[in-house]
Protein backbone atom coordinates (compact mmCIF):
# COMPACT_ATOMS: atom_id res chain seq x y z
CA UNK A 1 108.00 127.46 58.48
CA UNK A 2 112.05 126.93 58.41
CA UNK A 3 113.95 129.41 60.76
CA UNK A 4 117.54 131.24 60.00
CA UNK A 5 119.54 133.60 61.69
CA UNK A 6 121.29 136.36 59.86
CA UNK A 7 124.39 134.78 60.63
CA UNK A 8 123.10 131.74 58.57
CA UNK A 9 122.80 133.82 56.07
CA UNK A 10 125.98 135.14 55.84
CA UNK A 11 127.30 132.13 56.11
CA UNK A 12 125.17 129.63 54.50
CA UNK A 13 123.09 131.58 52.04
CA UNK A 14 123.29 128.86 48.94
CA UNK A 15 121.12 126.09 51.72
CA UNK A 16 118.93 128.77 52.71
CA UNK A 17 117.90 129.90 49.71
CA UNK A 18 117.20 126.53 48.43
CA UNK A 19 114.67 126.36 50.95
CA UNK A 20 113.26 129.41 49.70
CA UNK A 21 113.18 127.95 45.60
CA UNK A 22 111.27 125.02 46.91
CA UNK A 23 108.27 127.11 48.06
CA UNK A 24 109.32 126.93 51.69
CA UNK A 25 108.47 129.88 54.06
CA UNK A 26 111.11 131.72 55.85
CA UNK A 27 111.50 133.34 58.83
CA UNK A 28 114.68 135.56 59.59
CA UNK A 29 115.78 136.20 63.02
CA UNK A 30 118.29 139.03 64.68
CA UNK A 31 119.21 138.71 68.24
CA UNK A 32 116.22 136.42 69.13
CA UNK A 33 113.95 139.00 67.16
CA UNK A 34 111.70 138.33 64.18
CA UNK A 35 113.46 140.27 61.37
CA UNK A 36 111.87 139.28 58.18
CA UNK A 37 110.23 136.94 55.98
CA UNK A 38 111.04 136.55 52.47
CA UNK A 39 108.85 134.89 50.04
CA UNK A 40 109.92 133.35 46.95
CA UNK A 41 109.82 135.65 43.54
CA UNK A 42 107.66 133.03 41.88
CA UNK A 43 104.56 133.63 44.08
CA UNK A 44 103.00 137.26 43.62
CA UNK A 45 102.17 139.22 46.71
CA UNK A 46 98.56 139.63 45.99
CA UNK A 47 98.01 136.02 45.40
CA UNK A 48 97.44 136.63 41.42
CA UNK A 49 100.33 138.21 38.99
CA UNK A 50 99.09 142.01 37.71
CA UNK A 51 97.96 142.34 34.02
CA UNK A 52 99.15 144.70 32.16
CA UNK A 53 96.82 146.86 29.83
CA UNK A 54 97.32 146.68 26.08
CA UNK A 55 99.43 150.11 25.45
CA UNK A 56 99.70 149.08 21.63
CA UNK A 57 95.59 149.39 20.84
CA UNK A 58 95.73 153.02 23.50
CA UNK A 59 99.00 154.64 21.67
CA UNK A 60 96.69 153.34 18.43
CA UNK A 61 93.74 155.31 19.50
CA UNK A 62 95.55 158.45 20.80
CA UNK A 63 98.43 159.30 17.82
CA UNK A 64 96.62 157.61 15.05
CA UNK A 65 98.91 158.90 12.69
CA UNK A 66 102.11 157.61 14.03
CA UNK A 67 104.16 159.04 17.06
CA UNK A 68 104.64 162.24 15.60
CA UNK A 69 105.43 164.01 11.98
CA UNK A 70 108.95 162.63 11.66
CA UNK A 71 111.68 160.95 13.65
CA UNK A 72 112.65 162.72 17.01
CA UNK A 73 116.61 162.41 15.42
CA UNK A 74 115.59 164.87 12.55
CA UNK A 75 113.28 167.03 14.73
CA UNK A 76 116.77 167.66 16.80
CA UNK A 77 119.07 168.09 14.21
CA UNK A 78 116.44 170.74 12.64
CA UNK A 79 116.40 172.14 16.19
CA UNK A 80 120.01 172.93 16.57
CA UNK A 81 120.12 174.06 12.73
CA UNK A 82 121.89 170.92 11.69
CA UNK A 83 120.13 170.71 8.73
């Protein structure tokens, strides 16, 4: 595990996060102090990336006629007596 400062980051955050891209684990110290540890965006927290349900096939089962009777546009326009 590679070690910065926050002053290296300031300073020299283009090397650092390279480090970071290549898969390498970070540590981030303040005064001495553990600070943080950022892993890189490619790798999911839990270890696997979330999956989505399939909204398409539930908004087909719940409206199965369509959203609604007619476009929200002309439903507001006959609201405010538009037309």
């Amino acid at each position: 595990m590679k070690s910065a400062v926050v002053a290296d980051l300031r300073n020299n955050f283009a090397g650092i996060s390279r480090w970071s891209e290549a898969g390498e684990e970070l540590e981030i110290t303040k005064r001495g102090r553990k600070f943080a540890r950022p892993v890189p965006a490619s790798l999911p927290v839990g270890g696997s990336i979330a999956k989505w349900p399939d909204l398409s096939a539930w908004r087909r089962r719940v409206f199965p006629k369509g959203s609604g009777p007619a476009p929200a546009e002309e439903i507001v326009s006959y609201e405010r007596g538009e037309s």
